[in-house]
C-alpha atoms as a PDB file:
ATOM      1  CA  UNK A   1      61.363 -31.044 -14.907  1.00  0.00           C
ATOM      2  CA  UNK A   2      60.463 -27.270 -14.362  1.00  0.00           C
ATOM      3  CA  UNK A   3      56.929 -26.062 -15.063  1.00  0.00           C
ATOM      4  CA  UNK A   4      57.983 -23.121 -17.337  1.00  0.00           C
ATOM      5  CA  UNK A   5      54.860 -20.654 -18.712  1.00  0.00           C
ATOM      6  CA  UNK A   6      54.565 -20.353 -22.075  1.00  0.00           C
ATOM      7  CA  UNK A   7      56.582 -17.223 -22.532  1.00  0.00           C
ATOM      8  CA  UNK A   8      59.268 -18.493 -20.306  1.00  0.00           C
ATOM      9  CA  UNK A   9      59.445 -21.249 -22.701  1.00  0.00           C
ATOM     10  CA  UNK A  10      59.620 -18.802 -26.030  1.00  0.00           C
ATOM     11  CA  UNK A  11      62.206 -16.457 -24.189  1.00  0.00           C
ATOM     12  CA  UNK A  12      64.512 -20.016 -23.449  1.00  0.00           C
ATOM     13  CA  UNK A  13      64.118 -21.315 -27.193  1.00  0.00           C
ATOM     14  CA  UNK A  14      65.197 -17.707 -28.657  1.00  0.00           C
ATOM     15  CA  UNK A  15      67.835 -17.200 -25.800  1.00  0.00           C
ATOM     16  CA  UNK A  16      69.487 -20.473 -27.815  1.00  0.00           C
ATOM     17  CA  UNK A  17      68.462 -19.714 -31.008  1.00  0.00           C
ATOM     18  CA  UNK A  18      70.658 -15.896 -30.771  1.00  0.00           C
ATOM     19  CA  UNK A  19      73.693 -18.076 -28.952  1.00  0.00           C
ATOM     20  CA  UNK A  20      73.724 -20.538 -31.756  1.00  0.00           C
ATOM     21  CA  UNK A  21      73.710 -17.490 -34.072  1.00  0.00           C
ATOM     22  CA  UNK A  22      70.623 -18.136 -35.958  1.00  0.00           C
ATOM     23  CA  UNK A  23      68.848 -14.728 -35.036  1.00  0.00           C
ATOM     24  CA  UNK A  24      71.086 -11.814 -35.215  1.00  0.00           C
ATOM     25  CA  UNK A  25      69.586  -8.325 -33.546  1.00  0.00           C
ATOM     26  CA  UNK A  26      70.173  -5.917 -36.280  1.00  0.00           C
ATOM     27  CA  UNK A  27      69.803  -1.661 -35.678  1.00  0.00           C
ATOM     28  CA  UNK A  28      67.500  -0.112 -38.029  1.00  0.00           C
ATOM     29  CA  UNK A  29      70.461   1.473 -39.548  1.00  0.00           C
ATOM     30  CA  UNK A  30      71.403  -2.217 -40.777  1.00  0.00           C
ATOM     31  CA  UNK A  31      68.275  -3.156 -41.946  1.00  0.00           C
ATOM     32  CA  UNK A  32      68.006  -0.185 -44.037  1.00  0.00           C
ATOM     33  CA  UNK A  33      71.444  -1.138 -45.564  1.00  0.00           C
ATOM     34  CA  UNK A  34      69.972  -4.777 -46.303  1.00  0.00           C
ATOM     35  CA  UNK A  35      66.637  -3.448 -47.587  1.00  0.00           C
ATOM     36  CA  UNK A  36      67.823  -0.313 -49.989  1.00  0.00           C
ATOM     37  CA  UNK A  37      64.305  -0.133 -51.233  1.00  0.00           C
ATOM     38  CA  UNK A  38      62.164   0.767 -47.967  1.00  0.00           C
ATOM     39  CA  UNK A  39      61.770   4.397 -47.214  1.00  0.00           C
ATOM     40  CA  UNK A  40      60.596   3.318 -43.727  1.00  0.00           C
ATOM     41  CA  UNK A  41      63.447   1.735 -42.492  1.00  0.00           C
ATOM     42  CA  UNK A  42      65.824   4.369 -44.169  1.00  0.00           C
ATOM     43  CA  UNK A  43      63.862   7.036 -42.019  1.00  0.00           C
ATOM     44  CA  UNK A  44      63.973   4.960 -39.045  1.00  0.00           C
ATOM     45  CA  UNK A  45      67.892   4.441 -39.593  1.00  0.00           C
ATOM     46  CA  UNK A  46      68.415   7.909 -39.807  1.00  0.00           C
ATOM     47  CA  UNK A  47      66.395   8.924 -36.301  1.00  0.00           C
ATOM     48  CA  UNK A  48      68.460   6.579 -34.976  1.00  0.00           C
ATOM     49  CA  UNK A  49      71.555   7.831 -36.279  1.00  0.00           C
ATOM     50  CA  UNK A  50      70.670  11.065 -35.018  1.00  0.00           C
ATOM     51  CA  UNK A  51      69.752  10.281 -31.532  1.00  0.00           C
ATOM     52  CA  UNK A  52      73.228   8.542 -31.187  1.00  0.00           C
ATOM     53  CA  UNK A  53      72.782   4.909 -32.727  1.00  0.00           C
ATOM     54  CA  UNK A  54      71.381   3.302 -29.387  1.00  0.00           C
ATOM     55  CA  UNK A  55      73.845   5.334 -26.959  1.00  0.00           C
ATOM     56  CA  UNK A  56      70.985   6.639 -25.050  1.00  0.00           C
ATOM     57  CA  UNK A  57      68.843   4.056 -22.457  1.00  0.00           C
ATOM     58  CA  UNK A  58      65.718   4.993 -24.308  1.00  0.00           C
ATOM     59  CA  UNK A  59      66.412   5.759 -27.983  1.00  0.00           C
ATOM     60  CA  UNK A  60      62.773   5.362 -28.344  1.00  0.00           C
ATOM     61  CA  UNK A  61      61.466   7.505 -26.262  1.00  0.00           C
ATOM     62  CA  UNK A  62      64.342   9.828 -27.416  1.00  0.00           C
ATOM     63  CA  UNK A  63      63.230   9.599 -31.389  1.00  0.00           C
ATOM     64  CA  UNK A  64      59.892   9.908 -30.749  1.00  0.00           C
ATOM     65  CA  UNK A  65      59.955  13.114 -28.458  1.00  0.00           C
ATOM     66  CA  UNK A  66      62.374  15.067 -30.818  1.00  0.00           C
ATOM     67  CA  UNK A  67      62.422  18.527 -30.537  1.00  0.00           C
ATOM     68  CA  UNK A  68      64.522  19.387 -34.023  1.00  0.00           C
ATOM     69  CA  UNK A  69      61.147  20.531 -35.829  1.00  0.00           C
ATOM     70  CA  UNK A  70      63.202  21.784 -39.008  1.00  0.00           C
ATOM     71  CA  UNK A  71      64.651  18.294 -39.499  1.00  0.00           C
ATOM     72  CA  UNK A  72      62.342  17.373 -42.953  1.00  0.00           C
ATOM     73  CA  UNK A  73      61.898  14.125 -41.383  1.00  0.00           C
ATOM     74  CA  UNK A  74      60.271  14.985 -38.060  1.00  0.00           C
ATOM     75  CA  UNK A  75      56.649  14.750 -39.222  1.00  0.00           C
ATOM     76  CA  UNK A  76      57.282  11.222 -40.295  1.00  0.00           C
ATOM     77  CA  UNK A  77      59.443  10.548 -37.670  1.00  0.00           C
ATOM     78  CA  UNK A  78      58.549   6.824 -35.991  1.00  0.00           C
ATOM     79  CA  UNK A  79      57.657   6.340 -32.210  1.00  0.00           C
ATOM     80  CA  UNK A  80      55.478   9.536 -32.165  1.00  0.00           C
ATOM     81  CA  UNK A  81      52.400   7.786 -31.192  1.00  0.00           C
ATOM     82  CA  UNK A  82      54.675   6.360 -28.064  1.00  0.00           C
ATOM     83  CA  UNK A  83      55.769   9.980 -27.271  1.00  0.00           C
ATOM     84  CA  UNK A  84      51.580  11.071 -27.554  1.00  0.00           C
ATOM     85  CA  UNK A  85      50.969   8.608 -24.956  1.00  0.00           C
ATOM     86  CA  UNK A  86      53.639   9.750 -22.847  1.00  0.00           C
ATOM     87  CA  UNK A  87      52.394  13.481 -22.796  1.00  0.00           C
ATOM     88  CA  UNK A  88      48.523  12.740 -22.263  1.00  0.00           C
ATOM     89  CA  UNK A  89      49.518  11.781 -18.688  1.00  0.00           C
ATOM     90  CA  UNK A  90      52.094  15.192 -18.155  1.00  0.00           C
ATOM     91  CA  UNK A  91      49.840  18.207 -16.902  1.00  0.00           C
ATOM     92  CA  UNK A  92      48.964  20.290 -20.182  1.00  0.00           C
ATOM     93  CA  UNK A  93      51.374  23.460 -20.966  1.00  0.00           C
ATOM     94  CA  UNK A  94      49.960  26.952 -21.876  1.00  0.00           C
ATOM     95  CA  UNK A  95      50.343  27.203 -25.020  1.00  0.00           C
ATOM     96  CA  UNK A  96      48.962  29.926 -28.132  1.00  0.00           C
ATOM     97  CA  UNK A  97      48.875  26.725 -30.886  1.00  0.00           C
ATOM     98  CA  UNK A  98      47.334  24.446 -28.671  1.00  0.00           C
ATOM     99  CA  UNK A  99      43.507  25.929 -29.916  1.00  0.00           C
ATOM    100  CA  UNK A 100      44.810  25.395 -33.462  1.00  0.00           C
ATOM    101  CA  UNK A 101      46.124  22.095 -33.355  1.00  0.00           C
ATOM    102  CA  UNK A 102      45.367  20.728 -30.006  1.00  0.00           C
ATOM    103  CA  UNK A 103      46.672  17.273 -30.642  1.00  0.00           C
ATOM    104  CA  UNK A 104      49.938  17.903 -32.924  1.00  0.00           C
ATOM    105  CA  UNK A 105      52.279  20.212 -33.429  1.00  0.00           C
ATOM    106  CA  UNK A 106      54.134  19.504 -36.871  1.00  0.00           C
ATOM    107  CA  UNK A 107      55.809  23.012 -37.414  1.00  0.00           C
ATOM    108  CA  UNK A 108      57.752  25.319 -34.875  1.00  0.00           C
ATOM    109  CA  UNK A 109      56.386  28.985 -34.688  1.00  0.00           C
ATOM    110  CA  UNK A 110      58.932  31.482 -36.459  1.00  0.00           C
ATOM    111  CA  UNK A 111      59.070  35.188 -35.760  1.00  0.00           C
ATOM    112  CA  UNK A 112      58.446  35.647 -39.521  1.00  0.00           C
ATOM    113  CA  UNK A 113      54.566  33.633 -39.109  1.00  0.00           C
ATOM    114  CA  UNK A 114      54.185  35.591 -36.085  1.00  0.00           C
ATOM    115  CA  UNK A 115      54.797  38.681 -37.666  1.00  0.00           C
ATOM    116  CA  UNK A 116      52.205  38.585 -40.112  1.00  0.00           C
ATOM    117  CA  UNK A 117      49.585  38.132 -38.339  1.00  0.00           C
ATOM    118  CA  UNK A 118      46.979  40.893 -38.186  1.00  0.00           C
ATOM    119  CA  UNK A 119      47.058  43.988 -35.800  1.00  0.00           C
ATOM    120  CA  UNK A 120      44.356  44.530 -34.318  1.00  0.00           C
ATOM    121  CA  UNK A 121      45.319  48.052 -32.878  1.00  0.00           C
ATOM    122  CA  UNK A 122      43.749  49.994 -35.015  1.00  0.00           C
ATOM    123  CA  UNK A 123      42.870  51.169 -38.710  1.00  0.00           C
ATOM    124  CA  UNK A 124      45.407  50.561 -40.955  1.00  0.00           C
ATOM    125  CA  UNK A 125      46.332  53.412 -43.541  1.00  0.00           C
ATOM    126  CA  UNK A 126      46.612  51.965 -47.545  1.00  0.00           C
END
């Protein structure tokens, strides 16, 4: 008899339990197709979808540092807290938002907000 840790033991009993077919894995595109009713898991499908449906080694990691800001789901988008985490330990980038919103950035700068922004070069003529 082997002296097996806990865990050991729980990884062994579902290791059976998924070759006897009992527990299937499912991708969050599937359970959004079994559970029609949770916006959740139809925004998680859809990351997932986008990032290539579990093609990428880290589709985590991948979702959750997305960099398609004009997508309406990105500030909703799951795994962001993950990504956070990630980017407290990379050395900080200079950057002009970072004083407004030092934690977050939820909407890419467009030459349109930059534009009307004050001048400061002078009096302006009415």
């Amino acid at each position: 008899m082997t002296n097996l840790s806990p865990l050991e033991k729980a990884q062994a009993a579902m290791a059976e339990k998924r070759a006897a077919g009992e527990i299937e894995r499912l991708s969050p595109i599937e359970k959004a197709r079994r559970n029609p009713a949770s916006l959740r898991l139809a925004i998680n499908g859809k990351c997932w979808d986008c990032v290539g449906c579990g093609v990428d080694p880290n589709p985590r990691k991948a979702i959750g540092q997305c960099c398609i800001s004009d997508c309406t789901l990105w500030p909703v988008r799951p795994y962001q807290r993950m990504a956070e985490s990630d980017n407290e330990s990379a050395p900080e980038e200079d950057d002009a938002d970072a004083s407004v919103n030092p934690g977050k950035h939820i909407y890419a700068p467009t030459p349109e907000t930059n534009s009307q922004a004050p001048s400061t070069e002078g009096p302006q003529a009415d």
